[in-house]
Protein backbone atom coordinates (compact mmCIF):
# COMPACT_ATOMS: atom_id res chain seq x y z
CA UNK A 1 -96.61 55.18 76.01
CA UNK A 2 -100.39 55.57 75.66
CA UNK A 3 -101.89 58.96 76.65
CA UNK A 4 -104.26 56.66 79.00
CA UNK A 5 -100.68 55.34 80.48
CA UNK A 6 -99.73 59.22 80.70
CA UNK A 7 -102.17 60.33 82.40
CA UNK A 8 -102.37 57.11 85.31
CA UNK A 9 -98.88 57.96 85.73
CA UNK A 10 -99.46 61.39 86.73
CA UNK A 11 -102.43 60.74 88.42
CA UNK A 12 -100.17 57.86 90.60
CA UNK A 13 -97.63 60.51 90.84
CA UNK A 14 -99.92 63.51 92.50
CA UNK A 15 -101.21 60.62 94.49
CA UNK A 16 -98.58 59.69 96.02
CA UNK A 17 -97.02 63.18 96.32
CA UNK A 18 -100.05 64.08 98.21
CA UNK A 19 -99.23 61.43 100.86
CA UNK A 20 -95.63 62.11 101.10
CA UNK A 21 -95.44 66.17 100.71
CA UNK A 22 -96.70 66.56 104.69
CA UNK A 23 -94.20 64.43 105.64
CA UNK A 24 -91.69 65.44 104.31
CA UNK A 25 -92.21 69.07 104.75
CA UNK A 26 -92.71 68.58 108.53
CA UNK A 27 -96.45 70.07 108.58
CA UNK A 28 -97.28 67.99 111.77
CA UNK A 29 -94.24 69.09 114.00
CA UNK A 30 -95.02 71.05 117.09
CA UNK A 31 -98.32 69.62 117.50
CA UNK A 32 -99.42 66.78 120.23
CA UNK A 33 -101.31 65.11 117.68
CA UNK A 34 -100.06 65.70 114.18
CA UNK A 35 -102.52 64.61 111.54
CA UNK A 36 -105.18 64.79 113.86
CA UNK A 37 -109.02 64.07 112.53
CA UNK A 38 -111.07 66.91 111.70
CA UNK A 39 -113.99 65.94 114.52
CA UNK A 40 -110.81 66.03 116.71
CA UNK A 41 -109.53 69.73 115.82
CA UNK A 42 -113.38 70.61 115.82
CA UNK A 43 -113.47 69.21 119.23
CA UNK A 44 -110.51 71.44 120.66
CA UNK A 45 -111.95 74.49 119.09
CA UNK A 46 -114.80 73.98 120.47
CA UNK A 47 -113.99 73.69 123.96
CA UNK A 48 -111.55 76.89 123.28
CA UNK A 49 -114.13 79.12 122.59
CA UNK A 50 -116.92 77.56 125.42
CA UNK A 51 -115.70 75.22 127.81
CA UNK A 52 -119.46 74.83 129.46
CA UNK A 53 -120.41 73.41 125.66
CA UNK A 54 -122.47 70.23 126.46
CA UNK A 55 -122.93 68.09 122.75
CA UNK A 56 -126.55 67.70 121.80
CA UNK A 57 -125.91 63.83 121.74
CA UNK A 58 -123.51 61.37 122.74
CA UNK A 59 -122.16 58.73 120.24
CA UNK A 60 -124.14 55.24 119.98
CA UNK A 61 -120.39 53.22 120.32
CA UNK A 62 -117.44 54.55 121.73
CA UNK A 63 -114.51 52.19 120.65
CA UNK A 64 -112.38 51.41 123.42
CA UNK A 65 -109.45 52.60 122.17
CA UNK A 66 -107.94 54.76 118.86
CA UNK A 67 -106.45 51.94 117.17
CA UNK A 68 -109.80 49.87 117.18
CA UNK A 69 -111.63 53.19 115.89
CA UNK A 70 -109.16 53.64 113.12
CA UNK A 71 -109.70 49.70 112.19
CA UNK A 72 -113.23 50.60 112.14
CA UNK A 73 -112.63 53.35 110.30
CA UNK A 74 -110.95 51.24 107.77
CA UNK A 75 -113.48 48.99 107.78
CA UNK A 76 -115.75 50.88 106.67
CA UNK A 77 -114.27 52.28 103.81
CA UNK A 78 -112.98 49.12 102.58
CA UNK A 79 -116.96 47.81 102.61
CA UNK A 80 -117.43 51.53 100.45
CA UNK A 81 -114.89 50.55 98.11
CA UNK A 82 -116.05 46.69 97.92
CA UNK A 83 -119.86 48.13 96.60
CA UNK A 84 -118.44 50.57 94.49
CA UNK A 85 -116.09 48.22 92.26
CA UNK A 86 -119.06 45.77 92.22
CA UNK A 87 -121.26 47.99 91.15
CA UNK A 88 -118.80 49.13 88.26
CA UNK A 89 -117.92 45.61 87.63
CA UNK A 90 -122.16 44.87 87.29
CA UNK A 91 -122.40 47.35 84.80
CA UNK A 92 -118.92 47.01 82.78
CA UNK A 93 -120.07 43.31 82.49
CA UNK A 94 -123.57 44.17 81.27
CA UNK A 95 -122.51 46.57 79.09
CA UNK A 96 -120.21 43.88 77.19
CA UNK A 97 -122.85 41.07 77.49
CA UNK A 98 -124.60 43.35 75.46
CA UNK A 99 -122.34 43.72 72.86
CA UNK A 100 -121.60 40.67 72.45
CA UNK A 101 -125.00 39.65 72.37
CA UNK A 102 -125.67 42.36 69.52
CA UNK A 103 -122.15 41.55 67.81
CA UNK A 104 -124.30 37.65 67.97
CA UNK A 105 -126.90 39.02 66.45
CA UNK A 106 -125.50 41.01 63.69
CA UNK A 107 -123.51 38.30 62.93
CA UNK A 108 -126.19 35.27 62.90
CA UNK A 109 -128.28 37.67 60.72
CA UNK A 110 -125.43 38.26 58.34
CA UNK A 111 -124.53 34.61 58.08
CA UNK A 112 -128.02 33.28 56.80
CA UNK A 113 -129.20 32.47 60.15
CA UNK A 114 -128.69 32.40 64.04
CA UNK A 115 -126.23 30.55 65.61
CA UNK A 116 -122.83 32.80 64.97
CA UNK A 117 -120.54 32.45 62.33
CA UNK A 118 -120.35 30.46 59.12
CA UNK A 119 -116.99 29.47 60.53
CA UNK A 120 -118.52 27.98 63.20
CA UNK A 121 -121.18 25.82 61.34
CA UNK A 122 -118.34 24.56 59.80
């Protein structure tokens, strides 16, 4: 095993532990709403310490229900991910059209001329 393969494993392995250690270890129980969002628990807190606390604005859209909020949610982080591995794919693939257009180069200069390889003239 490669120490690249190592350390993905590992990585997939805290991952996933990460995910599966609050369930297991029953962090939620007791609560209403166990893995409640933060703006949520910021919400409650709130209102504990001043219940007359009026927000200074109101949200733009208020999804109709949780389920359509968390789809949202999701969503939107799918679109995040989507411009992030293009972006990384735009410059991985630049990055090895250059090469290979300098690995050309070096060879057509190498060979007597351009046009790649000897073998290829052939």
């Amino acid at each position: 095993m490669t120490r690249n393969t190592k350390i993905n494993a590992l990585l997939l392995l805290v991952v996933a532990a990460l995910a599966v250690l609050p369930l297991a270890l029953g962090l939620g129980d007791g609560e209403e709403e166990p893995f409640a969002g933060a703006d949520a628990q910021a919400e409650t807190a709130i209102t504990e310490i001043d219940p007359d606390y009026e927000p200074w604005f109101s949200p733009l859209y208020e999804p109709p229900s949780g389920e359509i909020e968390s789809a949202l949610f999701a969503l939107q982080a799918a679109l995040g991910a989507g411009v992030l591995a293009y972006y990384f794919g735009l410059r991985r693939g630049r990055r090895q059209g250059e090469l290979r257009a300098t690995a050309e180069q070096d060879g057509g200069a190498a060979d007597g001329g351009p046009g790649g390889s000897a073998a290829r003239r052939i």
